[in-house]
PDB file of N, CA and C in Angstrom:
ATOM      1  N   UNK A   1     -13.269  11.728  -3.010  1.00  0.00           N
ATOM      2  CA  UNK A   1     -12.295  10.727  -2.622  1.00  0.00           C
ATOM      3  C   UNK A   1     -12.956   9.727  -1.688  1.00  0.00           C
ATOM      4  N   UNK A   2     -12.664   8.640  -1.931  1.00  0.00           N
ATOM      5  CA  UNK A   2     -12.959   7.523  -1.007  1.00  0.00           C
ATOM      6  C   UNK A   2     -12.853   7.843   0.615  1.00  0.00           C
ATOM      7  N   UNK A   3     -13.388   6.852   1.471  1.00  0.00           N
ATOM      8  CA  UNK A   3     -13.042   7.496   2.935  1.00  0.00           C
ATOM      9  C   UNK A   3     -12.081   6.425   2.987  1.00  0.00           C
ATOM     10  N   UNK A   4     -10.967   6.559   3.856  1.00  0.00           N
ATOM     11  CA  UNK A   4      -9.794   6.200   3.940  1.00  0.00           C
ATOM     12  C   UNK A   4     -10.097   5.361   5.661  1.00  0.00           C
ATOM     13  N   UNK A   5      -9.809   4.130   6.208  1.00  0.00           N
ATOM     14  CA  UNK A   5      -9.722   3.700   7.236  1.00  0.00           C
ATOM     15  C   UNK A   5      -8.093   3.765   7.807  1.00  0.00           C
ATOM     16  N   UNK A   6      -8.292   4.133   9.308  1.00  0.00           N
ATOM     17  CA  UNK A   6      -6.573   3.818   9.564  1.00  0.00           C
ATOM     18  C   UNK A   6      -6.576   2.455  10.492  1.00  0.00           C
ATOM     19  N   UNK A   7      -5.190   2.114  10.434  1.00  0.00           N
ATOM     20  CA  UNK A   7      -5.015   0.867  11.332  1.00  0.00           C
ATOM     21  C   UNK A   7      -4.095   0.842  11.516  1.00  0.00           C
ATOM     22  N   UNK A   8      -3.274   0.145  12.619  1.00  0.00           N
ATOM     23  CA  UNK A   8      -1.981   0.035  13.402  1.00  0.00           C
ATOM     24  C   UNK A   8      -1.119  -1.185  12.923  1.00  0.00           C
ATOM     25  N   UNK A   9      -0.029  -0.555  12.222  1.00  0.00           N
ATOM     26  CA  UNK A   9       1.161  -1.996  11.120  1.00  0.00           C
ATOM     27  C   UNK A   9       2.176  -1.853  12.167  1.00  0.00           C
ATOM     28  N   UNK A  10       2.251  -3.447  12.321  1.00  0.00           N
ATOM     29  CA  UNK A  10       3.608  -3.776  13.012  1.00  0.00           C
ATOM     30  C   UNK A  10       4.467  -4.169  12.068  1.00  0.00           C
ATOM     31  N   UNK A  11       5.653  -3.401  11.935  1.00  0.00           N
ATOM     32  CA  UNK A  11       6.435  -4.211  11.108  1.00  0.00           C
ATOM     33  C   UNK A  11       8.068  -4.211  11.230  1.00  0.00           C
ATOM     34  N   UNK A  12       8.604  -4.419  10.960  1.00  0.00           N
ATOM     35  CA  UNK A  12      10.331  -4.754  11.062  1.00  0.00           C
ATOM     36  C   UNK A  12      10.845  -3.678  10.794  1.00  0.00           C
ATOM     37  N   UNK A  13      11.504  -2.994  11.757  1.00  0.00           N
ATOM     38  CA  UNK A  13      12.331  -1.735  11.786  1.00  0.00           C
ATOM     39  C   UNK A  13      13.256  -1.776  10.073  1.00  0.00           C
ATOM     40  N   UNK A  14      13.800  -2.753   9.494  1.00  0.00           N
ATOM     41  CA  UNK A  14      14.704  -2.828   8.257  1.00  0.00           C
ATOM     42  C   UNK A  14      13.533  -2.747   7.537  1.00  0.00           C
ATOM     43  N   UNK A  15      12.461  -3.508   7.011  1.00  0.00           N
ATOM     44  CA  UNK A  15      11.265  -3.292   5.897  1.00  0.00           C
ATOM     45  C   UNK A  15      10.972  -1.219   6.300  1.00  0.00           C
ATOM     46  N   UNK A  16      10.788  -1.236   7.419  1.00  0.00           N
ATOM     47  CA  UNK A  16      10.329   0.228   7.324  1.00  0.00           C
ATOM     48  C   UNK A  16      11.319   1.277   6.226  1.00  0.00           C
ATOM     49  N   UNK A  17      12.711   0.960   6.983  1.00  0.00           N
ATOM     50  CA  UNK A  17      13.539   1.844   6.295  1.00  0.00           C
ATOM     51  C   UNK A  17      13.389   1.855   5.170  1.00  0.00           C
ATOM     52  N   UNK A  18      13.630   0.266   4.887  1.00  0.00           N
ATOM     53  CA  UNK A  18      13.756   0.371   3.387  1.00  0.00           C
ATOM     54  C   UNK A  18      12.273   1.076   2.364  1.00  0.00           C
ATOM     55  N   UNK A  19      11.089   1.081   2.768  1.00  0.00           N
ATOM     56  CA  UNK A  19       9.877   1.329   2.426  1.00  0.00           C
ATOM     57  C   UNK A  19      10.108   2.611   2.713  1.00  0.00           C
ATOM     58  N   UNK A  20      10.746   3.206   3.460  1.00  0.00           N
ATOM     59  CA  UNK A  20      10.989   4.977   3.358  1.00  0.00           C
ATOM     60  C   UNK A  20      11.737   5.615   2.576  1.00  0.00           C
ATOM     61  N   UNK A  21      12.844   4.397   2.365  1.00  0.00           N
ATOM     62  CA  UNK A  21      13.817   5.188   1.419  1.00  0.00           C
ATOM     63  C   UNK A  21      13.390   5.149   0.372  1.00  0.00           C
ATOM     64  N   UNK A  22      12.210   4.172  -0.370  1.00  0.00           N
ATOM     65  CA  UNK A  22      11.787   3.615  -1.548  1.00  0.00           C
ATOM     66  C   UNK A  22      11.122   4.835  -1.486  1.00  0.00           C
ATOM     67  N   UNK A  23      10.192   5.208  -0.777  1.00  0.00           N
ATOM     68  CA  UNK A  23       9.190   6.443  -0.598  1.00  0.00           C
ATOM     69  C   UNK A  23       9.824   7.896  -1.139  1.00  0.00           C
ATOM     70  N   UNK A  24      10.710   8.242  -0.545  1.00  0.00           N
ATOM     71  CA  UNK A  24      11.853   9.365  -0.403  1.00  0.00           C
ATOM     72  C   UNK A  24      12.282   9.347  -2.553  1.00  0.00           C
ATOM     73  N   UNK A  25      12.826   8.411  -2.558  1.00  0.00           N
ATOM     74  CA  UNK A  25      12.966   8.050  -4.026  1.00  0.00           C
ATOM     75  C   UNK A  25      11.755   8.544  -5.241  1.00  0.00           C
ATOM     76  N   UNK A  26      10.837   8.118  -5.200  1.00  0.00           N
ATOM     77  CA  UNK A  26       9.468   8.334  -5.569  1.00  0.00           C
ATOM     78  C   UNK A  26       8.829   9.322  -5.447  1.00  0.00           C
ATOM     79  N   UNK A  27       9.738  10.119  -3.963  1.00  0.00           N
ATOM     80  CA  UNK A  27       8.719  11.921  -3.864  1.00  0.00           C
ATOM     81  C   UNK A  27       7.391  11.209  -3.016  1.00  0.00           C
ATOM     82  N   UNK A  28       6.652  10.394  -2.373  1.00  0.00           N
ATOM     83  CA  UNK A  28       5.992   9.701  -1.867  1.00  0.00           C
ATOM     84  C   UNK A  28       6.245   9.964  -0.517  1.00  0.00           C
ATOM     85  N   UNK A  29       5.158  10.042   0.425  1.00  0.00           N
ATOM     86  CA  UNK A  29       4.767  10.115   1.821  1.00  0.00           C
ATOM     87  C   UNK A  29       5.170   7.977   2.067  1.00  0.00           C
ATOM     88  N   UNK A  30       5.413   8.145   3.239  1.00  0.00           N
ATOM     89  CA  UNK A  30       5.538   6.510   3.623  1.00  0.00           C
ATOM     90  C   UNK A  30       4.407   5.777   3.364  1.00  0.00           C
ATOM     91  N   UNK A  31       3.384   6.299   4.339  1.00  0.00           N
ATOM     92  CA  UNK A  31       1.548   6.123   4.099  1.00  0.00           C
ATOM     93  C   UNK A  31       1.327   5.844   2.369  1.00  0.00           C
ATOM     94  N   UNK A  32       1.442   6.750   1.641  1.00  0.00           N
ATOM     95  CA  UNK A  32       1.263   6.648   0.096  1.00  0.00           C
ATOM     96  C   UNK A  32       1.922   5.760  -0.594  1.00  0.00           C
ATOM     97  N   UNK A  33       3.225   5.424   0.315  1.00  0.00           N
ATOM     98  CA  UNK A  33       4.274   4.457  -0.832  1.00  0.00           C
ATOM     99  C   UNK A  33       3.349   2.645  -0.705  1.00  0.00           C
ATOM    100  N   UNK A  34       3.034   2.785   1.558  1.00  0.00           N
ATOM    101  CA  UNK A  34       2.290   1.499   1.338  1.00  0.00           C
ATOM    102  C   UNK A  34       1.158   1.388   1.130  1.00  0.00           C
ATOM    103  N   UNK A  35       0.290   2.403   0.797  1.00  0.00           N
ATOM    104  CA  UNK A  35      -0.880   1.678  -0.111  1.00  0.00           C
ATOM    105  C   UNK A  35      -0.749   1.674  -1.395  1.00  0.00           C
ATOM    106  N   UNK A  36       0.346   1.966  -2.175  1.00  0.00           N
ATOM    107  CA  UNK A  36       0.831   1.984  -3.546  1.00  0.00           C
ATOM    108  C   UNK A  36       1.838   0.598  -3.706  1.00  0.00           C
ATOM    109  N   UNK A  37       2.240   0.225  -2.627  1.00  0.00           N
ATOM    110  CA  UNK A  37       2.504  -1.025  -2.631  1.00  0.00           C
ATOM    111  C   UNK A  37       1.354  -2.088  -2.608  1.00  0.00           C
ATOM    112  N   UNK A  38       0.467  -2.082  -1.173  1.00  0.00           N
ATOM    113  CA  UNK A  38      -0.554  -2.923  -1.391  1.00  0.00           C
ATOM    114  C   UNK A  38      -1.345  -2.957  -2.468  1.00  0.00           C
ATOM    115  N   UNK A  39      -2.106  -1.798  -3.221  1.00  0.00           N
ATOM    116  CA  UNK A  39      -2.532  -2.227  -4.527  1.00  0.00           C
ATOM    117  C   UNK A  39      -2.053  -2.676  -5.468  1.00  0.00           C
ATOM    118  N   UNK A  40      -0.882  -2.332  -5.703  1.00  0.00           N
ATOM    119  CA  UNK A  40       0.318  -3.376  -6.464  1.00  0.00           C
ATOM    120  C   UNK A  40      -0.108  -4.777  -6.078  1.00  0.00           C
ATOM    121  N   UNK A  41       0.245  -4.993  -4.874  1.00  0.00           N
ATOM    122  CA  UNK A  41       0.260  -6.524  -5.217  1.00  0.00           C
ATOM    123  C   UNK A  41      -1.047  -7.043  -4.796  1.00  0.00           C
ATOM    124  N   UNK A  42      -1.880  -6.720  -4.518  1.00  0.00           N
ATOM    125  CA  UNK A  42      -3.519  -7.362  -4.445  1.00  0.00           C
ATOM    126  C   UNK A  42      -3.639  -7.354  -5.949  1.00  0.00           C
ATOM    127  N   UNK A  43      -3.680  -6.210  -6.865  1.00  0.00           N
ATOM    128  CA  UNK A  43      -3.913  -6.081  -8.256  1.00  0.00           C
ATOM    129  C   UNK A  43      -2.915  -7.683  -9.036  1.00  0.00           C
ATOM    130  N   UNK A  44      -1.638  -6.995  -9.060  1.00  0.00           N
ATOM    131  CA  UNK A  44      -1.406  -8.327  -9.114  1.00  0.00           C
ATOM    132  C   UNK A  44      -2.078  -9.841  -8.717  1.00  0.00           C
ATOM    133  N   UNK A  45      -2.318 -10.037  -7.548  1.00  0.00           N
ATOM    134  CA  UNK A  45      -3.424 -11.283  -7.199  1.00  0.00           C
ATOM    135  C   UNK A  45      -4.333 -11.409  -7.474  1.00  0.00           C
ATOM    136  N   UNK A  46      -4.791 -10.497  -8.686  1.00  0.00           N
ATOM    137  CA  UNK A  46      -6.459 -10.554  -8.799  1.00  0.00           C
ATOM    138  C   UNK A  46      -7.352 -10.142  -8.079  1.00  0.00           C
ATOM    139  N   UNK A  47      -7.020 -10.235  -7.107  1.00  0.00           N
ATOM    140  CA  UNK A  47      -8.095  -9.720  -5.771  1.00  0.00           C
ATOM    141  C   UNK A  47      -8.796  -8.179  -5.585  1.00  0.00           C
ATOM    142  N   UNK A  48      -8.238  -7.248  -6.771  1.00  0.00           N
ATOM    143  CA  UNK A  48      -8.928  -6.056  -7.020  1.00  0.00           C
ATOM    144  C   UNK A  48      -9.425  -5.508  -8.219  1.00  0.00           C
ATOM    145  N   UNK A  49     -10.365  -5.398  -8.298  1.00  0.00           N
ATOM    146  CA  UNK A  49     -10.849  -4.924  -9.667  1.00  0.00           C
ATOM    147  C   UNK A  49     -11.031  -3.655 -10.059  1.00  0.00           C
ATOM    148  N   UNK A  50     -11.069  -3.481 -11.405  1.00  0.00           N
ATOM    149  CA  UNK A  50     -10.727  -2.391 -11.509  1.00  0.00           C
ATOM    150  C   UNK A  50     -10.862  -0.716 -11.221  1.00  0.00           C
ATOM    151  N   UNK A  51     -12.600  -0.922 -10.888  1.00  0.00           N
ATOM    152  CA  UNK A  51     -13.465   0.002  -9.892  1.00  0.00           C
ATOM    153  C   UNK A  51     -13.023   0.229  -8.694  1.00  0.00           C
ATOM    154  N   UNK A  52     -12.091  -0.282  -8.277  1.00  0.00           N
ATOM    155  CA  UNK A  52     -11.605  -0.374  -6.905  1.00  0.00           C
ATOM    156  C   UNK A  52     -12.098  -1.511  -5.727  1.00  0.00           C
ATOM    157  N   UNK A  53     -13.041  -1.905  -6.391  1.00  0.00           N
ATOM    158  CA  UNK A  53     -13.810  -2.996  -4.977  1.00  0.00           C
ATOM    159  C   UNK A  53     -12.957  -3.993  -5.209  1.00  0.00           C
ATOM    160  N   UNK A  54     -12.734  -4.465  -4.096  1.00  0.00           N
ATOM    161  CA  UNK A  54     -12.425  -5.918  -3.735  1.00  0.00           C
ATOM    162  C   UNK A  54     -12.954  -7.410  -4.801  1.00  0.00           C
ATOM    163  N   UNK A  55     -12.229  -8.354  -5.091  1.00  0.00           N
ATOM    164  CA  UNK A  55     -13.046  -9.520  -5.644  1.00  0.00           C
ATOM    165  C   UNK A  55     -13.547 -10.264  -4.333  1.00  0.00           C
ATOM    166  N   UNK A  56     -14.658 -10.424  -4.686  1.00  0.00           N
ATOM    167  CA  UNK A  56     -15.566 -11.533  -3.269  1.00  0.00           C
ATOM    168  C   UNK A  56     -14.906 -13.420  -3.953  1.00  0.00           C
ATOM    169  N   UNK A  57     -14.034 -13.448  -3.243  1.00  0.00           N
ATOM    170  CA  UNK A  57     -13.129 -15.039  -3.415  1.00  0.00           C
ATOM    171  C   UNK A  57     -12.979 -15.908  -2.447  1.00  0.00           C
TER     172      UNK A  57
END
């Protein structure tokens, strides 16, 4: 498995909930739902390929 970095998200008490309940729904840890969100939408933007690296843009 990849090594995993952590970092500190500030974010809006209502996005949280709702990103937990989405989580809860899914059987998903919170942590798992948002990096299953962020690759969603980087993938979407192009910005990830399919190996996993980053596009250099």
């Amino acid at each position: 498995m990849a090594e995993r970095k952590a970092f500190l998200l500030r974010i809006d008490p209502a996005v949280l909930e709702a990103v937990q309940r989405w989580a809860n729904d899914d059987l998903r840890s919170l942590n798992a739902q948002v990096e299953f969100l962020l690759r969603a939408a980087v993938r979407k933007a192009g910005r990830l390929k399919t190996d996993g690296e980053p596009n250099k843009s």
